[in-house]
ModelCIF file with pLDDT and N, C-alpha, C, O atoms, coordinates in Angstrom:
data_MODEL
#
_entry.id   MODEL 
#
_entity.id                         1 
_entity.type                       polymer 
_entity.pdbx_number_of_molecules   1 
#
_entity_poly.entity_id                      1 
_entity_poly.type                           'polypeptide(L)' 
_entity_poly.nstd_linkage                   no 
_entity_poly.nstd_monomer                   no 
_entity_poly.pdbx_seq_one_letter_code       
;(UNK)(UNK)(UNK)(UNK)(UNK)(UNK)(UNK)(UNK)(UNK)(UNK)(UNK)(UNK)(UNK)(UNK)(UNK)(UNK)
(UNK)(UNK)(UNK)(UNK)(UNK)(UNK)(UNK)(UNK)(UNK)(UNK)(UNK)(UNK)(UNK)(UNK)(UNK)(UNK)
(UNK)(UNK)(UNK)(UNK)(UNK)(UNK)(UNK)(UNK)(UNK)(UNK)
;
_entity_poly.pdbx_seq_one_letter_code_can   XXXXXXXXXXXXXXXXXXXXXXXXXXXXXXXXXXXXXXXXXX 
_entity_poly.pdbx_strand_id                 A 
#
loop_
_entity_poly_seq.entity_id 
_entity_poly_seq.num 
_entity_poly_seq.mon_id 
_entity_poly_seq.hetero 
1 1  UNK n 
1 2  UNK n 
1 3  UNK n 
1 4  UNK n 
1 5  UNK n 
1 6  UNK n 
1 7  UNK n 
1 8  UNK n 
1 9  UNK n 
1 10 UNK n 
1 11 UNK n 
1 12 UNK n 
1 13 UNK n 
1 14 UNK n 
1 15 UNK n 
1 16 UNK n 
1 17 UNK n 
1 18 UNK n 
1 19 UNK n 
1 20 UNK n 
1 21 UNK n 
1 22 UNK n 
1 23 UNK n 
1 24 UNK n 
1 25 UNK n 
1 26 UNK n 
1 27 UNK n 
1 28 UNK n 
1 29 UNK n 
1 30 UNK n 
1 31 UNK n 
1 32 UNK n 
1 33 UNK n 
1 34 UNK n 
1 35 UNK n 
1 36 UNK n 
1 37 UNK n 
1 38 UNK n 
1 39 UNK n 
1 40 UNK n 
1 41 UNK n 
1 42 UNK n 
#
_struct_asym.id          A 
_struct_asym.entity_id   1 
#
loop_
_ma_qa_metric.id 
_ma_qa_metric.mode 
_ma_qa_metric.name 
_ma_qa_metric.software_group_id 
_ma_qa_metric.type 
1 global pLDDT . pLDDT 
2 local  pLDDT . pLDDT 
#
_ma_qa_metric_global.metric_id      1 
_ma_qa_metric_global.metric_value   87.52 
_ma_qa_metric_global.model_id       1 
_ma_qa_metric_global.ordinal_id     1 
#
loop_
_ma_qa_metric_local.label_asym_id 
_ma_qa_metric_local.label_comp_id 
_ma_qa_metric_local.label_seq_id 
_ma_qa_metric_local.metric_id 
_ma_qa_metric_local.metric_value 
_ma_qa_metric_local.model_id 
_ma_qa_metric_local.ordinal_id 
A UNK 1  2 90.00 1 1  
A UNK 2  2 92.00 1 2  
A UNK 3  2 93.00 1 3  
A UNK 4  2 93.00 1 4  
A UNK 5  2 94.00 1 5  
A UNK 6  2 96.00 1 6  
A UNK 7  2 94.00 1 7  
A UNK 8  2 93.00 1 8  
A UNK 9  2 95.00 1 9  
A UNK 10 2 95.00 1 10 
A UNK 11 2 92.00 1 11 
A UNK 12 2 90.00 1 12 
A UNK 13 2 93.00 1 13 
A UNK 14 2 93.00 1 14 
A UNK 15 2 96.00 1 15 
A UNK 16 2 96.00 1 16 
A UNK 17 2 97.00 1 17 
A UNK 18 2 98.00 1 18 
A UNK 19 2 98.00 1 19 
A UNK 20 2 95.00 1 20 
A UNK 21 2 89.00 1 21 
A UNK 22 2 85.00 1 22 
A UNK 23 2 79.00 1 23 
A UNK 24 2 86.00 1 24 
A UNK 25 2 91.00 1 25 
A UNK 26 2 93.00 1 26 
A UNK 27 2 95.00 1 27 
A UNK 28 2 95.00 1 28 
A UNK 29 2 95.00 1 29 
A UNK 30 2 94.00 1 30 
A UNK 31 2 93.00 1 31 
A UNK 32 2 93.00 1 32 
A UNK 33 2 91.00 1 33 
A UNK 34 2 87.00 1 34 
A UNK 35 2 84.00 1 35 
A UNK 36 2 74.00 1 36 
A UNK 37 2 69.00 1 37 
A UNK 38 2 64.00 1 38 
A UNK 39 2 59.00 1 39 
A UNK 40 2 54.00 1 40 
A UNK 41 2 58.00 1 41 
A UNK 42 2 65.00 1 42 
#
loop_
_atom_site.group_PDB 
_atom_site.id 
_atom_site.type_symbol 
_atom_site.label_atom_id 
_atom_site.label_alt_id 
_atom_site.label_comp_id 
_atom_site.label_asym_id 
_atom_site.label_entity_id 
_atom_site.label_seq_id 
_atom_site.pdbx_PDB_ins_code 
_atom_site.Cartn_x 
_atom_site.Cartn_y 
_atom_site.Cartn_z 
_atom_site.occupancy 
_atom_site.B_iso_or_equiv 
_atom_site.pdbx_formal_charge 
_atom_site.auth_seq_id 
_atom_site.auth_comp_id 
_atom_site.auth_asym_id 
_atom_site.auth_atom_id 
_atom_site.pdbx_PDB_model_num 
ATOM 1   N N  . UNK A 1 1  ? -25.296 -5.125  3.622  1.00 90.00 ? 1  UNK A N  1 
ATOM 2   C CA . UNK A 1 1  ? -25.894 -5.264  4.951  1.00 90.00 ? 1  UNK A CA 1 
ATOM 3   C C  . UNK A 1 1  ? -24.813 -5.038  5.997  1.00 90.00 ? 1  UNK A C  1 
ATOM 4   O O  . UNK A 1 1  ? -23.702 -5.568  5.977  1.00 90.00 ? 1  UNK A O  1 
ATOM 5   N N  . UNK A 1 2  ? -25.216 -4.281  6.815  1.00 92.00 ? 2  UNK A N  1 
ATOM 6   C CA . UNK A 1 2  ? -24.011 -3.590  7.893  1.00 92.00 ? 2  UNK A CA 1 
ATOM 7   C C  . UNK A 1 2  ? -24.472 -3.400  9.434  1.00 92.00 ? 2  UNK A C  1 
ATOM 8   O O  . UNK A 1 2  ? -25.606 -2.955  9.613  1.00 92.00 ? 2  UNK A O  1 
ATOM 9   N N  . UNK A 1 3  ? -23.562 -3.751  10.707 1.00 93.00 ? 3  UNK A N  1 
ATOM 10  C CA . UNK A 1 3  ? -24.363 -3.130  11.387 1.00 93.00 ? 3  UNK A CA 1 
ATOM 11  C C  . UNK A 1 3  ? -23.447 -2.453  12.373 1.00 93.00 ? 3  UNK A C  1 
ATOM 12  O O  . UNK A 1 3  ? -22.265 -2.783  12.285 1.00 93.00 ? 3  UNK A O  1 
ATOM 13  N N  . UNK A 1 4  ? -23.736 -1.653  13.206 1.00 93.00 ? 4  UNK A N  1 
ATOM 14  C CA . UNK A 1 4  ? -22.828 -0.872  14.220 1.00 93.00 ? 4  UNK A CA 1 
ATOM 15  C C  . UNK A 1 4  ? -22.462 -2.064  15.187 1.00 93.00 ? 4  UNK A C  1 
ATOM 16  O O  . UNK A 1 4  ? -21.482 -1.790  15.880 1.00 93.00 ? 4  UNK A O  1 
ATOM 17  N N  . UNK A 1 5  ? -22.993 -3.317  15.415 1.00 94.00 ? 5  UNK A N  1 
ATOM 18  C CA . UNK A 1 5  ? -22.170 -3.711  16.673 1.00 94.00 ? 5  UNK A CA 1 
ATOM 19  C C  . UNK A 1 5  ? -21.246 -4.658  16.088 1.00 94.00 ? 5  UNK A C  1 
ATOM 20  O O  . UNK A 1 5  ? -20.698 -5.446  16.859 1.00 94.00 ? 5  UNK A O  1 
ATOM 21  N N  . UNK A 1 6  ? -20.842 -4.743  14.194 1.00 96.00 ? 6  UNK A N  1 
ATOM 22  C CA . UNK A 1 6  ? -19.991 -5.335  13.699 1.00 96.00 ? 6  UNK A CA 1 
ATOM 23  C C  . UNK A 1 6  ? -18.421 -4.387  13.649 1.00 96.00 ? 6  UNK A C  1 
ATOM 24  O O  . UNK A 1 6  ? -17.211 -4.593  13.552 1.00 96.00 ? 6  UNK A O  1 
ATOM 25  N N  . UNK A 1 7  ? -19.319 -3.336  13.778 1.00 94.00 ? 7  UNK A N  1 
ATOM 26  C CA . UNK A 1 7  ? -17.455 -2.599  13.186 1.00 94.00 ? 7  UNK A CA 1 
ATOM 27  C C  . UNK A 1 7  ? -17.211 -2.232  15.185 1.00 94.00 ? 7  UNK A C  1 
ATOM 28  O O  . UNK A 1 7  ? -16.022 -2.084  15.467 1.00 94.00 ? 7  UNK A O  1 
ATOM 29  N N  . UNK A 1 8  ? -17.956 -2.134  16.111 1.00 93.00 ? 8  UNK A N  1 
ATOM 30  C CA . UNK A 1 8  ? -17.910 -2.218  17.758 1.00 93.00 ? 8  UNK A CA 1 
ATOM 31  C C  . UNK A 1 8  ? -16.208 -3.603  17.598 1.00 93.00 ? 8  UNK A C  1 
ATOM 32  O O  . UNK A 1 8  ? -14.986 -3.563  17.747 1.00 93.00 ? 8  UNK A O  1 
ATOM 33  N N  . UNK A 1 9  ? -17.137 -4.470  17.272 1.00 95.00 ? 9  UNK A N  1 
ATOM 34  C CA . UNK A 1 9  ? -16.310 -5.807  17.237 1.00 95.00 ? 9  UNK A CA 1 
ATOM 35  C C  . UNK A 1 9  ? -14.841 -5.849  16.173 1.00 95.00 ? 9  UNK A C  1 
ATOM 36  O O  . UNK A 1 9  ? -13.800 -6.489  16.327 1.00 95.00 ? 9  UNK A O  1 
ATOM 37  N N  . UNK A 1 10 ? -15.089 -5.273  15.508 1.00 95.00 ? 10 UNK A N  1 
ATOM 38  C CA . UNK A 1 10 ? -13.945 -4.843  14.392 1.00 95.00 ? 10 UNK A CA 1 
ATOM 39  C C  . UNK A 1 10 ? -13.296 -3.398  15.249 1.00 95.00 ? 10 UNK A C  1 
ATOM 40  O O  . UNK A 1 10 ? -12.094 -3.183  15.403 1.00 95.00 ? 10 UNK A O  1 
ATOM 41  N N  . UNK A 1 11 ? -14.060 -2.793  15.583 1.00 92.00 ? 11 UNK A N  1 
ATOM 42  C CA . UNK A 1 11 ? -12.719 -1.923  16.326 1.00 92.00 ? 11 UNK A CA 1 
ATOM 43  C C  . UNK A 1 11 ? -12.009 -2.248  18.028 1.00 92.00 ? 11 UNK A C  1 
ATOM 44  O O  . UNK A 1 11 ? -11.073 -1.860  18.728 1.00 92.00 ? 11 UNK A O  1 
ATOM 45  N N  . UNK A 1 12 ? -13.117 -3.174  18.081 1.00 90.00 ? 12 UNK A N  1 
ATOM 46  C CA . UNK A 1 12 ? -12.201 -3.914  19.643 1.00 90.00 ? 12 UNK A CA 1 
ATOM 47  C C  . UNK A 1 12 ? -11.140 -4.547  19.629 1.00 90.00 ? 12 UNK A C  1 
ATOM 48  O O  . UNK A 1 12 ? -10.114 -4.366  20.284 1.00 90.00 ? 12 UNK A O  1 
ATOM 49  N N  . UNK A 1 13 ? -11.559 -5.819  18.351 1.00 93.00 ? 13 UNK A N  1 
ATOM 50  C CA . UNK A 1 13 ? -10.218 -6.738  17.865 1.00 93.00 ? 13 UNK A CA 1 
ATOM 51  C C  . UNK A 1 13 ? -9.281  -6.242  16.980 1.00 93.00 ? 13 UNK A C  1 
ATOM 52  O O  . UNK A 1 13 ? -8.190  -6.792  16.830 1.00 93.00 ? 13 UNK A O  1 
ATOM 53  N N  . UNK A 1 14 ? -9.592  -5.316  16.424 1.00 93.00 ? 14 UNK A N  1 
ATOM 54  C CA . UNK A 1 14 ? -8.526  -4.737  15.574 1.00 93.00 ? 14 UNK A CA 1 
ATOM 55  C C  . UNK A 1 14 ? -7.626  -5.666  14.678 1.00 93.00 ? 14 UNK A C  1 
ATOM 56  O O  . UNK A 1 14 ? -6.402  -5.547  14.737 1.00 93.00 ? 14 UNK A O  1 
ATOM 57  N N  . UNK A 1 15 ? -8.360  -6.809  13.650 1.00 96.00 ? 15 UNK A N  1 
ATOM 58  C CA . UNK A 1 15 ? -7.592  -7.780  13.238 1.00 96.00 ? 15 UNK A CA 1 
ATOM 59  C C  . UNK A 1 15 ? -6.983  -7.441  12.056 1.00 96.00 ? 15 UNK A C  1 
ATOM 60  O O  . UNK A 1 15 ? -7.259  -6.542  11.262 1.00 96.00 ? 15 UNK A O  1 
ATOM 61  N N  . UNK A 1 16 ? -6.247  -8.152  12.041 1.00 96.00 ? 16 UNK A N  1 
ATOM 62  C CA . UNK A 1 16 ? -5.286  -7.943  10.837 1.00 96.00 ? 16 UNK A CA 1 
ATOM 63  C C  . UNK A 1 16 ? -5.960  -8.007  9.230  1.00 96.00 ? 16 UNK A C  1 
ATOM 64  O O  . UNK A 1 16 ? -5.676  -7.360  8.222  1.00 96.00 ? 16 UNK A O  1 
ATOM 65  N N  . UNK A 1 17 ? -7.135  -9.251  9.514  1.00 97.00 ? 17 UNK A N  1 
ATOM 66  C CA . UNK A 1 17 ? -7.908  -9.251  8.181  1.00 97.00 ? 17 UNK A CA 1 
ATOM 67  C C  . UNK A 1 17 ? -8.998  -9.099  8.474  1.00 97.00 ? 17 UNK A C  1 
ATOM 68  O O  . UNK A 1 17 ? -9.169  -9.754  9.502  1.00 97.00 ? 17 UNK A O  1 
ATOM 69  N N  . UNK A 1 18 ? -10.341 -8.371  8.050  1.00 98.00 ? 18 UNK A N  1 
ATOM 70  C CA . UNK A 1 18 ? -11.745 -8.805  8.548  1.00 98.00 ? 18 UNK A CA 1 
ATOM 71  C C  . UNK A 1 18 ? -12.503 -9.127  6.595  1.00 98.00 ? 18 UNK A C  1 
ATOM 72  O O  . UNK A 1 18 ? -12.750 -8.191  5.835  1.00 98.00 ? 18 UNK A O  1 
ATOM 73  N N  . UNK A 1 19 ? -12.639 -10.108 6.354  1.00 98.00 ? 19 UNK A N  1 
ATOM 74  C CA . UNK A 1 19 ? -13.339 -10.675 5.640  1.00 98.00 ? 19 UNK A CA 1 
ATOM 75  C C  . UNK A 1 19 ? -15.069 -10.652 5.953  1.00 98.00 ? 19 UNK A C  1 
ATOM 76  O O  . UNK A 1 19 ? -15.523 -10.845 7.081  1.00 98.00 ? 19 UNK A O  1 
ATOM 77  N N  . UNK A 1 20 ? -16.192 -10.294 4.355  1.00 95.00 ? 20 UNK A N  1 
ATOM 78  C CA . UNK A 1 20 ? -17.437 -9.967  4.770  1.00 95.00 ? 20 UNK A CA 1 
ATOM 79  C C  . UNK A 1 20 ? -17.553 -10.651 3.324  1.00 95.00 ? 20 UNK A C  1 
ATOM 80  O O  . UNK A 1 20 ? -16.730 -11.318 2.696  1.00 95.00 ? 20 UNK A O  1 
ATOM 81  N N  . UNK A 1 21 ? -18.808 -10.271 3.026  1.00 89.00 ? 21 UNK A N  1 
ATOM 82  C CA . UNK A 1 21 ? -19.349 -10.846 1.812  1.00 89.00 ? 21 UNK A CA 1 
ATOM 83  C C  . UNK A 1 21 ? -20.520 -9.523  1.200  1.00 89.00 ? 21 UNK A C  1 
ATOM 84  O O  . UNK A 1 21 ? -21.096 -8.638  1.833  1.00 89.00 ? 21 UNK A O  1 
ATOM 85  N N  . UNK A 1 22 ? -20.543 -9.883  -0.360 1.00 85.00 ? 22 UNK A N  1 
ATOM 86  C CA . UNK A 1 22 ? -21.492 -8.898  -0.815 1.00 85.00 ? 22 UNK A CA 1 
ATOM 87  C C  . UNK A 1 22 ? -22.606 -9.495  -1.087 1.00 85.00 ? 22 UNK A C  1 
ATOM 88  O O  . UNK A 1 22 ? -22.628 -10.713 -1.268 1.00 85.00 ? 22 UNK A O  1 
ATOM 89  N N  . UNK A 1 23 ? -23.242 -9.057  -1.130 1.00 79.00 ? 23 UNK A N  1 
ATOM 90  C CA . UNK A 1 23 ? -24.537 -9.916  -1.961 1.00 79.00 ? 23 UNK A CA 1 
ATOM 91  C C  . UNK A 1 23 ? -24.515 -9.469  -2.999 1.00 79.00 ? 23 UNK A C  1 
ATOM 92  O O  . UNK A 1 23 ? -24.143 -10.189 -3.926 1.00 79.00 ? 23 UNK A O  1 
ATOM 93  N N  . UNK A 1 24 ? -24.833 -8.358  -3.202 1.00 86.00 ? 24 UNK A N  1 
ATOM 94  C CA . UNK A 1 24 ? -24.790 -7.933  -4.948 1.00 86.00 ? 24 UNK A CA 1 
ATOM 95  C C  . UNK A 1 24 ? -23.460 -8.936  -5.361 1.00 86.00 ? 24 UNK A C  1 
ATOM 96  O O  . UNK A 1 24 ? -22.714 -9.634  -4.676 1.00 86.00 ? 24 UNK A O  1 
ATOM 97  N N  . UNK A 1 25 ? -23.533 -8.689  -6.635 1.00 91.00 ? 25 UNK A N  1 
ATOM 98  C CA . UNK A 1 25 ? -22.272 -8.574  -7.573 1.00 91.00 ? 25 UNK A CA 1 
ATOM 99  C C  . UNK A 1 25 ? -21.228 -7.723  -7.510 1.00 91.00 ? 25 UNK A C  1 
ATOM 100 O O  . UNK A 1 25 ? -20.986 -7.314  -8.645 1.00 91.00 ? 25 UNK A O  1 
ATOM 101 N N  . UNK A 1 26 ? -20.622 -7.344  -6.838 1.00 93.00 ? 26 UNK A N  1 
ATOM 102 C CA . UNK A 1 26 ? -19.218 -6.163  -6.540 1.00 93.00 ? 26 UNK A CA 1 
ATOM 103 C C  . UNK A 1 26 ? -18.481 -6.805  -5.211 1.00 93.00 ? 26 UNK A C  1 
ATOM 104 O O  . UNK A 1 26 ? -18.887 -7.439  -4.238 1.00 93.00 ? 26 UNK A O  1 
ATOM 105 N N  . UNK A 1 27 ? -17.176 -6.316  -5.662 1.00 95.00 ? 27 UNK A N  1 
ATOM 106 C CA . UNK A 1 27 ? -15.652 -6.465  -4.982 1.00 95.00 ? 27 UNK A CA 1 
ATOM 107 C C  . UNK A 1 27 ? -15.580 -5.323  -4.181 1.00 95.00 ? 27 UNK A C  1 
ATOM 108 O O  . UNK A 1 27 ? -15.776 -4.239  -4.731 1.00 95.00 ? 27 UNK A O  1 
ATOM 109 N N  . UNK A 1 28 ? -15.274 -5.368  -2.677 1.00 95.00 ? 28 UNK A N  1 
ATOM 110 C CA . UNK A 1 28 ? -14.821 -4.519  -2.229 1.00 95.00 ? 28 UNK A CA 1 
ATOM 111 C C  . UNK A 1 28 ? -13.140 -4.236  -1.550 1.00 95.00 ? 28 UNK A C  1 
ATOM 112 O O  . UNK A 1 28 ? -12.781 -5.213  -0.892 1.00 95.00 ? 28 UNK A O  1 
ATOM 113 N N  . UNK A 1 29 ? -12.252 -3.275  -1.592 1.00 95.00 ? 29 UNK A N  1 
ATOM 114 C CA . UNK A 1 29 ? -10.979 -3.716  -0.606 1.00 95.00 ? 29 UNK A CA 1 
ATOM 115 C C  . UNK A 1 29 ? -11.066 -2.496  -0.556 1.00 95.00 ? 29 UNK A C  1 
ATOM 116 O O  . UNK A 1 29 ? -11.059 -1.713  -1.506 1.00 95.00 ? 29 UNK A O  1 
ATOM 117 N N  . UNK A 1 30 ? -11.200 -2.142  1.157  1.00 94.00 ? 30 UNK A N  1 
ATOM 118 C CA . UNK A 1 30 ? -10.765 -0.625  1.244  1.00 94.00 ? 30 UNK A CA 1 
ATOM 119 C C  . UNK A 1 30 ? -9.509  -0.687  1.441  1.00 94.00 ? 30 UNK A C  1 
ATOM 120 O O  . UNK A 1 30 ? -8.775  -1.668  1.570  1.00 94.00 ? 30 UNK A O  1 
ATOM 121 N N  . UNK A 1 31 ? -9.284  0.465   1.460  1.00 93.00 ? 31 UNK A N  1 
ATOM 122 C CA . UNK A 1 31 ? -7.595  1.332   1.886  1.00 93.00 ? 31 UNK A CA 1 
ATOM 123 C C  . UNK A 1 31 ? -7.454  0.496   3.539  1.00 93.00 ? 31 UNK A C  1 
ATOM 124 O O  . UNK A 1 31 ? -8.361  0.360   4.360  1.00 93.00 ? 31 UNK A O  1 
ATOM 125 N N  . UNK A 1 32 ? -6.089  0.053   3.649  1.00 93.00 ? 32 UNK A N  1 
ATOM 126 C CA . UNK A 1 32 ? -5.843  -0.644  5.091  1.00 93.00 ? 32 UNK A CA 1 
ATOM 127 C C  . UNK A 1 32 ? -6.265  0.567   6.121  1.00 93.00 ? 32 UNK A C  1 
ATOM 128 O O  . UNK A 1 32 ? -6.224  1.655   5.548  1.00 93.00 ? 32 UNK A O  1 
ATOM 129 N N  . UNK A 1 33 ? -6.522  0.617   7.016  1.00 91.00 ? 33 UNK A N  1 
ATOM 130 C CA . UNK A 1 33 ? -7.118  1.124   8.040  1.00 91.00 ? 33 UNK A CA 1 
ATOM 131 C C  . UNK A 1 33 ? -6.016  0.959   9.752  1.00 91.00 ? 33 UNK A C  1 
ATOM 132 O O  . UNK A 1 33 ? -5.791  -0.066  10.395 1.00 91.00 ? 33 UNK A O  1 
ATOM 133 N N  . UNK A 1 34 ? -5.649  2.086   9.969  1.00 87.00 ? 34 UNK A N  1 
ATOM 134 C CA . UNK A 1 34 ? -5.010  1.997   11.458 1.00 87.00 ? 34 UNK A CA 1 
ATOM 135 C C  . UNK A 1 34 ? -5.669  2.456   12.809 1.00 87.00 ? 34 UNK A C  1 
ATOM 136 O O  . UNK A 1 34 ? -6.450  3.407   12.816 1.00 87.00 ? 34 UNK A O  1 
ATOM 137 N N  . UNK A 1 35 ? -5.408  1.900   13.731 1.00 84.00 ? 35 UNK A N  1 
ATOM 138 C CA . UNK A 1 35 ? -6.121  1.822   15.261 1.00 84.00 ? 35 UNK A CA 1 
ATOM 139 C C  . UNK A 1 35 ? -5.400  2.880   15.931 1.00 84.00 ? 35 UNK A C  1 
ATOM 140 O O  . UNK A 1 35 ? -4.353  3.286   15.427 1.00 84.00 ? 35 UNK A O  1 
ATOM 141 N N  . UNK A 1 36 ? -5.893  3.439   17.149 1.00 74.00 ? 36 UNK A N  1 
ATOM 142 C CA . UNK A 1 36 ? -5.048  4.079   17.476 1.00 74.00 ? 36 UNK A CA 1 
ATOM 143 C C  . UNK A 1 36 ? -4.516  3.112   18.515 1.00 74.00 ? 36 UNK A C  1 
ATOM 144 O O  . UNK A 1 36 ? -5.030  2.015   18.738 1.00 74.00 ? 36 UNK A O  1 
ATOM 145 N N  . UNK A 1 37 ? -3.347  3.642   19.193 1.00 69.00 ? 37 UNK A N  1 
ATOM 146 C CA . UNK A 1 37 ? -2.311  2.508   19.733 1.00 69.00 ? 37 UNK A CA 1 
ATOM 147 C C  . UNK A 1 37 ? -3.078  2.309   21.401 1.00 69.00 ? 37 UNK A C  1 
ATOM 148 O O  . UNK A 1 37 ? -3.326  3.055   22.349 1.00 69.00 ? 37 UNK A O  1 
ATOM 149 N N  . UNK A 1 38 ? -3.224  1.118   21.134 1.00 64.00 ? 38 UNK A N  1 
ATOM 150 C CA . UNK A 1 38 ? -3.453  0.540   23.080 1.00 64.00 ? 38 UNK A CA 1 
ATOM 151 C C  . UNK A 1 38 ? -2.328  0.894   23.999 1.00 64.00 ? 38 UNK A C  1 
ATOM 152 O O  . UNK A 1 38 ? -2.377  1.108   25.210 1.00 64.00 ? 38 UNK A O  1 
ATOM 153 N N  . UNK A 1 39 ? -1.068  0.916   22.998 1.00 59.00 ? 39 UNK A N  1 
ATOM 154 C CA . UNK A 1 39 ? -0.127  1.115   23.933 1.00 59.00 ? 39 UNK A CA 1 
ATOM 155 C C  . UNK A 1 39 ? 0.536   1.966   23.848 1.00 59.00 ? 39 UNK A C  1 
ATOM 156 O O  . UNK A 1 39 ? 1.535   1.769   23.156 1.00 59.00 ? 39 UNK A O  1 
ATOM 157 N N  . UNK A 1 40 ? 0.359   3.485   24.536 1.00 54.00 ? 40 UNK A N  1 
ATOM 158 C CA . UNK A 1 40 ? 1.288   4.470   24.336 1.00 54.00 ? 40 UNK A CA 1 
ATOM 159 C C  . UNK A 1 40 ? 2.742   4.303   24.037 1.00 54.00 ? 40 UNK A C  1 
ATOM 160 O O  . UNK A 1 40 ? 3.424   4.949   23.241 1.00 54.00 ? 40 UNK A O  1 
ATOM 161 N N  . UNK A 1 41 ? 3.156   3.143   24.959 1.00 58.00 ? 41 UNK A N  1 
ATOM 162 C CA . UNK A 1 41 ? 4.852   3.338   25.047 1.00 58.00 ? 41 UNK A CA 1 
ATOM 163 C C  . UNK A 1 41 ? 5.332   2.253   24.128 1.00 58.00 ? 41 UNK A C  1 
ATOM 164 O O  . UNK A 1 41 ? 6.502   1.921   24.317 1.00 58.00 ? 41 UNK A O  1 
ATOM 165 N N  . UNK A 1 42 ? 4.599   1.548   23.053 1.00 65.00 ? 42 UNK A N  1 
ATOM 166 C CA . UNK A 1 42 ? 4.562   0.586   22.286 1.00 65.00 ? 42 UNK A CA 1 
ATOM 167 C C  . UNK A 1 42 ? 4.709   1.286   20.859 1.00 65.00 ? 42 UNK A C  1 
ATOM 168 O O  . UNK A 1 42 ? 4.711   0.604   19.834 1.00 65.00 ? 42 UNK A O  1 
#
């Protein structure tokens, strides 16, 4: 179960961990994932 204004919120906060749950039976871990930078000169 997924929805567009969860990953909205996942790409605003950009956290270090975002933890979800499955319902089925299966494990998920994607590949770490990078933002692009808020801060050019950073």
């Amino acid at each position: 179960a997924s929805s567009a204004e969860v990953a909205m919120l996942c790409a605003a906060l950009k956290p270090r961990y975002h933890f979800a749950t499955s319902s089925s039976d299966f494990f998920y871990e994607r590949e770490p994932f990078f933002h692009p930078p808020a801060d050019p000169e950073s």
